[in-house]
PDB file of N, CA and C in Angstrom:
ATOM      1  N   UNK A   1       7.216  44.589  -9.142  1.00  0.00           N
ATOM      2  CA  UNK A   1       7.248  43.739 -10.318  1.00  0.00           C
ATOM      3  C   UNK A   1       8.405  42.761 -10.234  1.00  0.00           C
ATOM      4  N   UNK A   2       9.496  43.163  -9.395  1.00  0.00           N
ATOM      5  CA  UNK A   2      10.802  42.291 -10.053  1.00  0.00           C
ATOM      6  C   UNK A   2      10.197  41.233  -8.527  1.00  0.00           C
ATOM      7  N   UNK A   3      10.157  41.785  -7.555  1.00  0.00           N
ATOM      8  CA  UNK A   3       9.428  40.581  -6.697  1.00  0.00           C
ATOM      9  C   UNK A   3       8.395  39.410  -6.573  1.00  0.00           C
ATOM     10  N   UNK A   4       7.632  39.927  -7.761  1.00  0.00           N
ATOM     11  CA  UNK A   4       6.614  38.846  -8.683  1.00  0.00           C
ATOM     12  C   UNK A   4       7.384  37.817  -9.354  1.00  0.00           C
ATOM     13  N   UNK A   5       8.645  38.163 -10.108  1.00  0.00           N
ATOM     14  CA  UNK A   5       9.352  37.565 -10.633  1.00  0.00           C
ATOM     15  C   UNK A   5      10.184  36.721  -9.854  1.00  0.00           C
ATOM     16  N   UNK A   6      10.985  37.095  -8.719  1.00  0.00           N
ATOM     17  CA  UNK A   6      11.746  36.596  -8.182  1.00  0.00           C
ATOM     18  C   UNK A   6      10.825  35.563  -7.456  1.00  0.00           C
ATOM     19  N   UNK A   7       9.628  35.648  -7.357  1.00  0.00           N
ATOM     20  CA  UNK A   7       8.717  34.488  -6.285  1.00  0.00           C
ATOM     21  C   UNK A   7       8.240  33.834  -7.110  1.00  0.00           C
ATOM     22  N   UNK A   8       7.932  34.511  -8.352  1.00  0.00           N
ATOM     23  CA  UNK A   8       7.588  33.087  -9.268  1.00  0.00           C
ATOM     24  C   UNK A   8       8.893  32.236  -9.646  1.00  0.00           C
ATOM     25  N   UNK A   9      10.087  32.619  -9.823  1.00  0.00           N
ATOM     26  CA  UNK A   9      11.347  31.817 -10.558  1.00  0.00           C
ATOM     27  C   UNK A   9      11.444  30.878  -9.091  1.00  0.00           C
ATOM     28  N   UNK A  10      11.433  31.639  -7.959  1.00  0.00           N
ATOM     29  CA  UNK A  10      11.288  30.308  -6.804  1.00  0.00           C
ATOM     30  C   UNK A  10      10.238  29.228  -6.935  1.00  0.00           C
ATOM     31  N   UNK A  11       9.095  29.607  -6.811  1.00  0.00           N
ATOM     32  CA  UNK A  11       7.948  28.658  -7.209  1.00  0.00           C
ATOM     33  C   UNK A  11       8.406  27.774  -8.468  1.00  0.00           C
ATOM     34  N   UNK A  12       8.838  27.915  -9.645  1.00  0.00           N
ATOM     35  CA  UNK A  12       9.241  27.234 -10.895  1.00  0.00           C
ATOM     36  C   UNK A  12      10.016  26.360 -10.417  1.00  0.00           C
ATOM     37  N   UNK A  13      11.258  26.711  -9.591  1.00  0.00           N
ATOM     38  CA  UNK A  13      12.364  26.231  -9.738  1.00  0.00           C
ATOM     39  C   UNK A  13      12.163  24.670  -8.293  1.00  0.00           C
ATOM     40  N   UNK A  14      11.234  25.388  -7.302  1.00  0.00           N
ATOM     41  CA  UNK A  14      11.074  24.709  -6.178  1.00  0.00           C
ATOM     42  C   UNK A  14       9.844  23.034  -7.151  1.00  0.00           C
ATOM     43  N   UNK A  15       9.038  23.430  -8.203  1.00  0.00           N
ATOM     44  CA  UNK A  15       8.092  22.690  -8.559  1.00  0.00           C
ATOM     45  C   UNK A  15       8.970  21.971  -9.755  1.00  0.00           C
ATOM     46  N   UNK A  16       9.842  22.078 -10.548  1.00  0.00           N
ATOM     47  CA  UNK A  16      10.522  21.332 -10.916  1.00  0.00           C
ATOM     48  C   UNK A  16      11.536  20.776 -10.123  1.00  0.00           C
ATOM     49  N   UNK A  17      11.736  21.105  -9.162  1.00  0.00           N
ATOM     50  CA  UNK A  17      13.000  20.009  -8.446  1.00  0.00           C
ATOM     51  C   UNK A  17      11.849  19.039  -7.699  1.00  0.00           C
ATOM     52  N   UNK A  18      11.125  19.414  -7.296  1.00  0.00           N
ATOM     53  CA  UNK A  18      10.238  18.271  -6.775  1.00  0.00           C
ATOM     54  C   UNK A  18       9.218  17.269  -7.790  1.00  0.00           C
ATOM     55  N   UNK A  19       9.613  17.203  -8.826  1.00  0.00           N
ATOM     56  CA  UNK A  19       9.091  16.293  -9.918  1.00  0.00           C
ATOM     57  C   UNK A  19       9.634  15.128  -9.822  1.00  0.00           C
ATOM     58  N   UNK A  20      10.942  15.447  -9.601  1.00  0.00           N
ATOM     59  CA  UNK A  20      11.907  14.323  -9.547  1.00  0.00           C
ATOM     60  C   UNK A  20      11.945  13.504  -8.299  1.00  0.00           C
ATOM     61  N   UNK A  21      11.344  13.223  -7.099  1.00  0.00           N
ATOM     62  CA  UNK A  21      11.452  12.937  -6.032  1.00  0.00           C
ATOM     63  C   UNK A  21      10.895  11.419  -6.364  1.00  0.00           C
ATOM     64  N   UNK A  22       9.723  11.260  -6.520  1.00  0.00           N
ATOM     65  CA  UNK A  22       9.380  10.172  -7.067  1.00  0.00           C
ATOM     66  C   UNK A  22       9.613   8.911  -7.891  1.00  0.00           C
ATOM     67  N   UNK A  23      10.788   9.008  -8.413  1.00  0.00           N
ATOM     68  CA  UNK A  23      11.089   8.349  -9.640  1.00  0.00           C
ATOM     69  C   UNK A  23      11.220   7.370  -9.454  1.00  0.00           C
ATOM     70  N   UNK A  24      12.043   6.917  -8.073  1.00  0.00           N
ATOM     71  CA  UNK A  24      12.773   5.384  -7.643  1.00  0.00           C
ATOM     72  C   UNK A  24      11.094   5.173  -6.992  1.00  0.00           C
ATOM     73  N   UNK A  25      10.384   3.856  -7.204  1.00  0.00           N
ATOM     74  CA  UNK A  25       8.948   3.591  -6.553  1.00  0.00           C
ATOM     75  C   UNK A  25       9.992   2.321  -5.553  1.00  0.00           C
ATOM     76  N   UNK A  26       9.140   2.694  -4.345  1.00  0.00           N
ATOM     77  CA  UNK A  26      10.420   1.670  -3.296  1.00  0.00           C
ATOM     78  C   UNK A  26       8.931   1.236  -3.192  1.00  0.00           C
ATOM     79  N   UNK A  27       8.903  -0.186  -2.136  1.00  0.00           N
ATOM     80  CA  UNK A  27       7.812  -1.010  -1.528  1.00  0.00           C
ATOM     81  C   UNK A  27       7.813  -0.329  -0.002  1.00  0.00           C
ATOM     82  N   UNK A  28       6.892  -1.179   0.759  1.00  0.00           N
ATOM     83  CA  UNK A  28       6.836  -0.683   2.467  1.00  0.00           C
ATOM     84  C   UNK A  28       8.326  -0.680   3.345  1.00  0.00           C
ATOM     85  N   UNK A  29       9.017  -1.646   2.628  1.00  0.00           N
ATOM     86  CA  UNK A  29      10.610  -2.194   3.077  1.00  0.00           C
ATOM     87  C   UNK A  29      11.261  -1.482   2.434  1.00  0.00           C
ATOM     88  N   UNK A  30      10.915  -0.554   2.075  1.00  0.00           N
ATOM     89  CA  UNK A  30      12.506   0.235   1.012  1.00  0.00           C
ATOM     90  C   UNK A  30      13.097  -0.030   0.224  1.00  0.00           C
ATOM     91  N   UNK A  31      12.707  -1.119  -0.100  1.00  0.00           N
ATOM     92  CA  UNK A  31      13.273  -1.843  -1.136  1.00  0.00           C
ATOM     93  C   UNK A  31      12.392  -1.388  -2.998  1.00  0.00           C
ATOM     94  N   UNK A  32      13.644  -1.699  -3.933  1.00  0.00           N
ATOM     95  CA  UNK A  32      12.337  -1.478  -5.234  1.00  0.00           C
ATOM     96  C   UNK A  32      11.234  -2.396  -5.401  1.00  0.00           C
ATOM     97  N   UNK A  33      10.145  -2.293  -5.854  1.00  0.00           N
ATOM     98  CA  UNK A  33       9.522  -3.602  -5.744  1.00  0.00           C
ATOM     99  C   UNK A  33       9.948  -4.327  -7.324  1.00  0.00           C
ATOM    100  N   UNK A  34       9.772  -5.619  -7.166  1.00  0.00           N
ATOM    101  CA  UNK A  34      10.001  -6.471  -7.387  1.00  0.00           C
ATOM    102  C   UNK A  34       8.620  -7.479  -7.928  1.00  0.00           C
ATOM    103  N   UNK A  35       8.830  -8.368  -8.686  1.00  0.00           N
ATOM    104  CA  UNK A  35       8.074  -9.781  -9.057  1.00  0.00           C
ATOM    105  C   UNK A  35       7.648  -9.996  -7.965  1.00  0.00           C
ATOM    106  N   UNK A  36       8.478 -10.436  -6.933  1.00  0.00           N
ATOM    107  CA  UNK A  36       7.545 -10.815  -5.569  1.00  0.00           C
ATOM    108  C   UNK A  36       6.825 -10.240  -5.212  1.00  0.00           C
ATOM    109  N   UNK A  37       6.955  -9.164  -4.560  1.00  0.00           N
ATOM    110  CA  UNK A  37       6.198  -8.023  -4.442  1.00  0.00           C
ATOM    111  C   UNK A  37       4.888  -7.882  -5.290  1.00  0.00           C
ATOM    112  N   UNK A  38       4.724  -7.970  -6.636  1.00  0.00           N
ATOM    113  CA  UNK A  38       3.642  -8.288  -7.243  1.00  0.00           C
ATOM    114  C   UNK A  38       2.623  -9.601  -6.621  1.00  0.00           C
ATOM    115  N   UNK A  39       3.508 -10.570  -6.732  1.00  0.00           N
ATOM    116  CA  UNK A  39       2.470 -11.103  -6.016  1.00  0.00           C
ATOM    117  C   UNK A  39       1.839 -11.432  -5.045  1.00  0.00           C
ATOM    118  N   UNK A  40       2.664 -10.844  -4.006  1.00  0.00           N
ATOM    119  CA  UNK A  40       2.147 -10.371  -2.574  1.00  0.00           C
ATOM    120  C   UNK A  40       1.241  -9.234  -2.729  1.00  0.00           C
ATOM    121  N   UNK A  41       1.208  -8.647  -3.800  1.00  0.00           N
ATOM    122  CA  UNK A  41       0.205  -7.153  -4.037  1.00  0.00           C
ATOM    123  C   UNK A  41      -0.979  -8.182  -4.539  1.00  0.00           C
ATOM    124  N   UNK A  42      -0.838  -8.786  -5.403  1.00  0.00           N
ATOM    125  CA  UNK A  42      -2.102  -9.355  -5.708  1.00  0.00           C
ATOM    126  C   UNK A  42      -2.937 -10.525  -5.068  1.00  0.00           C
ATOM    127  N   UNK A  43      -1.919 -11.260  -4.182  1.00  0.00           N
ATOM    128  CA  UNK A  43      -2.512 -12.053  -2.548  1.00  0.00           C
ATOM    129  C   UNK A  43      -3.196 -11.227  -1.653  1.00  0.00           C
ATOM    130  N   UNK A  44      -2.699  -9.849  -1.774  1.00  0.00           N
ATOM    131  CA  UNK A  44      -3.225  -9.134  -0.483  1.00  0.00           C
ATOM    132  C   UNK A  44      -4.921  -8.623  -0.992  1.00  0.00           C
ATOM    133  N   UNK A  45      -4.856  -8.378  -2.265  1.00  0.00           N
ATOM    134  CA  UNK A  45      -6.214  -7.675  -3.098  1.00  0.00           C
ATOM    135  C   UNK A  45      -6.611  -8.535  -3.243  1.00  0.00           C
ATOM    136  N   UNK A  46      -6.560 -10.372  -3.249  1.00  0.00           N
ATOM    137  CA  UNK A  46      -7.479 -11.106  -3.793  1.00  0.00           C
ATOM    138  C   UNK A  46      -8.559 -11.069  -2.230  1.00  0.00           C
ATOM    139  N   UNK A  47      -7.536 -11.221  -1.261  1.00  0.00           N
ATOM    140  CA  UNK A  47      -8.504 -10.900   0.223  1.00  0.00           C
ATOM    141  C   UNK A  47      -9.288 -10.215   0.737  1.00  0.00           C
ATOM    142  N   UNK A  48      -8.657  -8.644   0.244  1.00  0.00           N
ATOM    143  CA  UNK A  48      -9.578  -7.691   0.137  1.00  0.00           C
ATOM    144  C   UNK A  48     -10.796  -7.526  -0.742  1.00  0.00           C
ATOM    145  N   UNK A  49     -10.885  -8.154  -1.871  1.00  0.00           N
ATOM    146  CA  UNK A  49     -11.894  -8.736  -2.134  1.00  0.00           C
ATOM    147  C   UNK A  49     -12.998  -9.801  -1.736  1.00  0.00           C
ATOM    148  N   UNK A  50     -12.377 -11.032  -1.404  1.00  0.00           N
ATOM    149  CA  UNK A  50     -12.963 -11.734  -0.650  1.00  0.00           C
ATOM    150  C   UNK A  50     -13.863 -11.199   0.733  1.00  0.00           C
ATOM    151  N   UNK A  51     -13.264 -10.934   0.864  1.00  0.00           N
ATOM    152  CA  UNK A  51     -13.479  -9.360   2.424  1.00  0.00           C
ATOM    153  C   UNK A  51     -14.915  -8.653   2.236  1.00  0.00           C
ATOM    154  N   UNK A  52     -14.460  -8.130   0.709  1.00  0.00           N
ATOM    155  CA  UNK A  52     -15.848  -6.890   0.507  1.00  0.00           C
ATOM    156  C   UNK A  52     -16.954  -7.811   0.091  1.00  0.00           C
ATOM    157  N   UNK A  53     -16.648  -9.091  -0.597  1.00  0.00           N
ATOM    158  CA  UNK A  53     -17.937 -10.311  -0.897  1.00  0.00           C
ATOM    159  C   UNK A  53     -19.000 -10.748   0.207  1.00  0.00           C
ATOM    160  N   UNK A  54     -17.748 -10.845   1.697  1.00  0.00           N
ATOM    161  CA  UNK A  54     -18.365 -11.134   2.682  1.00  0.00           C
ATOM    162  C   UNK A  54     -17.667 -12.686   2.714  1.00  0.00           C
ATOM    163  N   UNK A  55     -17.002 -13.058   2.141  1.00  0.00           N
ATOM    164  CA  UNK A  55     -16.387 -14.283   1.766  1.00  0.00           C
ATOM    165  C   UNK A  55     -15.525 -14.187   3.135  1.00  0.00           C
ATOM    166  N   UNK A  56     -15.604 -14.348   4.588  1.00  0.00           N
ATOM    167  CA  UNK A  56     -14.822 -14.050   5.244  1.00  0.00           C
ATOM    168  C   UNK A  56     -13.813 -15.596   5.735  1.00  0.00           C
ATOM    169  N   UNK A  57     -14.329 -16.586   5.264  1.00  0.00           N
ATOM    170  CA  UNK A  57     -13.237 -17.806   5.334  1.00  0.00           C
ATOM    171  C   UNK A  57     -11.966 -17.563   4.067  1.00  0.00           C
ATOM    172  N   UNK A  58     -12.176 -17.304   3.062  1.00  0.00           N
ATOM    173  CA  UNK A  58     -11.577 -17.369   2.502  1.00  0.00           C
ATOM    174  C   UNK A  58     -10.419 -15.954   2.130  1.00  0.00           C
ATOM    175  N   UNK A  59     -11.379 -14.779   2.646  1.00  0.00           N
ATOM    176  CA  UNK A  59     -10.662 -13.757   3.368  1.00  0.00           C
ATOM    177  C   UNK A  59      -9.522 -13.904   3.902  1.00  0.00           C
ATOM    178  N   UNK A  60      -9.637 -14.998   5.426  1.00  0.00           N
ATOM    179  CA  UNK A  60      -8.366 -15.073   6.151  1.00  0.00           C
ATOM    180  C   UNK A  60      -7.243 -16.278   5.527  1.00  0.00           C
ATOM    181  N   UNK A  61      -7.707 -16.785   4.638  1.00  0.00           N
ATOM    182  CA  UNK A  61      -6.936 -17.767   3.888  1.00  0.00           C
ATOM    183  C   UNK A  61      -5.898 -17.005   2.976  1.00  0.00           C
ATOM    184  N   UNK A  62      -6.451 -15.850   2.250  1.00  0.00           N
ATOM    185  CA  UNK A  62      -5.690 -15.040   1.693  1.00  0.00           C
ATOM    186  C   UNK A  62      -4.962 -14.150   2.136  1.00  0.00           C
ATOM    187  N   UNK A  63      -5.141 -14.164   3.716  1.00  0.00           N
ATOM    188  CA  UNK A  63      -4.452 -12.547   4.077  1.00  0.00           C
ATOM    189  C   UNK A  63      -3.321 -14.035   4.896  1.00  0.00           C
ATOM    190  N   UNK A  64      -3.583 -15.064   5.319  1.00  0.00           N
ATOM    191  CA  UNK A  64      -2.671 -15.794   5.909  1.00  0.00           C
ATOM    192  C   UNK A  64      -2.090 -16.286   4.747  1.00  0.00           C
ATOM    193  N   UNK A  65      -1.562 -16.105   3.518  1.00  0.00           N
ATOM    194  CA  UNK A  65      -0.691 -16.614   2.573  1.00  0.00           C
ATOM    195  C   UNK A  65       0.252 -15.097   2.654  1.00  0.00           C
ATOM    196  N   UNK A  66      -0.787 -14.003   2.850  1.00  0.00           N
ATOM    197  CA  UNK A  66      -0.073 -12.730   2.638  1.00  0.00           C
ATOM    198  C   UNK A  66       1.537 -12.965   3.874  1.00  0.00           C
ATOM    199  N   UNK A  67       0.884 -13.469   5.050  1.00  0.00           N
ATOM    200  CA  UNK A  67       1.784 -13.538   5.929  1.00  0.00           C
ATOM    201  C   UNK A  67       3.142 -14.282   6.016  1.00  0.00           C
ATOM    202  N   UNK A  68       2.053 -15.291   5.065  1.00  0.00           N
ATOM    203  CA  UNK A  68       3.749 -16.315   5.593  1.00  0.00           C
ATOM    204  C   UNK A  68       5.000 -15.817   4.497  1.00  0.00           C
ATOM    205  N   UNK A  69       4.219 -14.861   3.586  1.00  0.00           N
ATOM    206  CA  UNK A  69       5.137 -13.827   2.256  1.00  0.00           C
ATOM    207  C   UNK A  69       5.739 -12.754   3.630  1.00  0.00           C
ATOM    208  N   UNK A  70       5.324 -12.581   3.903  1.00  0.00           N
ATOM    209  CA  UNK A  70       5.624 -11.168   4.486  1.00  0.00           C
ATOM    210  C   UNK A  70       5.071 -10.570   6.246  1.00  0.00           C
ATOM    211  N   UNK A  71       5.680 -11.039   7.377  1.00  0.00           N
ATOM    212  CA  UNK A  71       5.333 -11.324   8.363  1.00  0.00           C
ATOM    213  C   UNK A  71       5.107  -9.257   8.618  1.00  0.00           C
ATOM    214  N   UNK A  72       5.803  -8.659   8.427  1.00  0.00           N
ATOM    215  CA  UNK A  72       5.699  -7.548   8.808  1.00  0.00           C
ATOM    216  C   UNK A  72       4.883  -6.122   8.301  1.00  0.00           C
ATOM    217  N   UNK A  73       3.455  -6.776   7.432  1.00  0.00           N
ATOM    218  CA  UNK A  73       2.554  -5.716   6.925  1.00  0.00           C
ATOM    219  C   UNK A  73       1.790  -5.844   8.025  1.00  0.00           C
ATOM    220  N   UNK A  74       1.912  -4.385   8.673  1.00  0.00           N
ATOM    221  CA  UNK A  74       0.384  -4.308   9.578  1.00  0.00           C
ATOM    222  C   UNK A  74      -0.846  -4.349   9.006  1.00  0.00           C
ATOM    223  N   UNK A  75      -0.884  -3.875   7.561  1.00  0.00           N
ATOM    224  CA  UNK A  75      -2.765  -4.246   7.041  1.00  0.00           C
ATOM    225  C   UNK A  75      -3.094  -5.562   6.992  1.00  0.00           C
ATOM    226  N   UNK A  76      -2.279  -6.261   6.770  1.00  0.00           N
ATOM    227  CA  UNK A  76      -2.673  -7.587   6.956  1.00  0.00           C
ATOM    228  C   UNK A  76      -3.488  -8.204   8.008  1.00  0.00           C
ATOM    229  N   UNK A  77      -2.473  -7.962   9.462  1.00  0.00           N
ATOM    230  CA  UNK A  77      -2.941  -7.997  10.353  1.00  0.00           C
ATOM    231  C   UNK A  77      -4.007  -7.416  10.845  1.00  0.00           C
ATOM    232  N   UNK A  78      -4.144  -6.396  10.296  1.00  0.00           N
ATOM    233  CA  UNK A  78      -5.603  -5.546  11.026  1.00  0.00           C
ATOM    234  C   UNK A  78      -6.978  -5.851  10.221  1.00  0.00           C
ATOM    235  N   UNK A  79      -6.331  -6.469   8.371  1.00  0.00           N
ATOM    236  CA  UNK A  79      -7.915  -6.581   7.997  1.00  0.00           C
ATOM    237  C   UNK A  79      -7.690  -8.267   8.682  1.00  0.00           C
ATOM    238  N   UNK A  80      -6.844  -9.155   8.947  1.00  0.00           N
ATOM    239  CA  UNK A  80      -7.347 -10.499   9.618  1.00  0.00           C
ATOM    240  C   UNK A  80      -8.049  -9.912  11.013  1.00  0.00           C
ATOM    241  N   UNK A  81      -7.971  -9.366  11.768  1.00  0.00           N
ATOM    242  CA  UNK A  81      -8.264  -9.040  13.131  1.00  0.00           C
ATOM    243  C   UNK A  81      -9.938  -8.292  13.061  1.00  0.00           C
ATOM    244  N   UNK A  82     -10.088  -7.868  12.080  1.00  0.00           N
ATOM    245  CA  UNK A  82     -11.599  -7.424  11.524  1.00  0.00           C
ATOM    246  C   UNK A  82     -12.317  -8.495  10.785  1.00  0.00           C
ATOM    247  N   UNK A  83     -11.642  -9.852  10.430  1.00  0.00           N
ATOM    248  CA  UNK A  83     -12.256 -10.396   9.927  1.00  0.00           C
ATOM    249  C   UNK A  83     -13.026 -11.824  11.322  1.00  0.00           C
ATOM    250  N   UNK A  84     -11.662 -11.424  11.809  1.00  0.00           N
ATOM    251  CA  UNK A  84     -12.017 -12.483  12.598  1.00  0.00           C
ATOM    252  C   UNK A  84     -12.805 -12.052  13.912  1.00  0.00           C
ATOM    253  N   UNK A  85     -12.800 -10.301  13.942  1.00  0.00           N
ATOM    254  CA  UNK A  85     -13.938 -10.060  15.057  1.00  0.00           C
ATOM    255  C   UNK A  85     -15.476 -10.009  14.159  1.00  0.00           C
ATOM    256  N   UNK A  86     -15.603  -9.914  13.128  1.00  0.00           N
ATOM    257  CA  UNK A  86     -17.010 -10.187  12.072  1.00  0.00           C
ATOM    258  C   UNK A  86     -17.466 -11.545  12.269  1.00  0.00           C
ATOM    259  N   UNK A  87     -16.110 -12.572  12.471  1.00  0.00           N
ATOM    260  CA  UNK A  87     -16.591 -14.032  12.685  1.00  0.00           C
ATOM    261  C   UNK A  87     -17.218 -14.812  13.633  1.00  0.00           C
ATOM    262  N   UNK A  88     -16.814 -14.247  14.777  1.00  0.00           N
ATOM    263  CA  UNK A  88     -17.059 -14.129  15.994  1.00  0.00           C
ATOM    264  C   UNK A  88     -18.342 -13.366  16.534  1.00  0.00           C
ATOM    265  N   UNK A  89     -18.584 -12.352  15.786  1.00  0.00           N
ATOM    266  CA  UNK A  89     -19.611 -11.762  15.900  1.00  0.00           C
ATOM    267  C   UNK A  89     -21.145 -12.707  15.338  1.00  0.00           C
ATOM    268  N   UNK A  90     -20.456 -13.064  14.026  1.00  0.00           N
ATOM    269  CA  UNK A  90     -21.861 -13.970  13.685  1.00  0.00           C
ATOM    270  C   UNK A  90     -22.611 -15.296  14.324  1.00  0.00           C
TER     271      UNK A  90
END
């Protein structure tokens, strides 16, 4: 019985200290995000939309604004590199 106890007060104690881990929301750069950051979040989703339309010119128009914001997101690069092997393909 007291070992039920002692593994649950660990479990309690281990699940409230890890609540707190989360609190600071950083971006891909470590950094907090920011206004900018917003709208590099919402440049990157207007593409990904464009993307799922099939809109694939205007796709890479949006993921190349994403870039010149932010040279170092690999999704960027990989949904342009899918867009532009779809283009090529047609």
């Amino acid at each position: 019985m007291v070992k039920n106890q002692i593994i649950g007060l660990i479990f309690l104690v281990l699940l409230l200290s890890s609540c707190g881990i989360n609190k600071n929301r950083t971006s891909a750069l470590g950094d907090k995000i920011s206004k900018v950051d917003y709208a590099y979040i919402d440049q990157f989703h207007e593409g990904l939309r464009f993307k799922q339309r099939g809109e694939v010119d205007n796709a890479i128009l949006a993921f190349n604004k994403c870039i010149e914001s932010n040279k170092s997101d690999d999704a960027v690069y990989f949904a342009l590199s899918e867009l532009y092997t779809q283009k090529r393909r047609s």
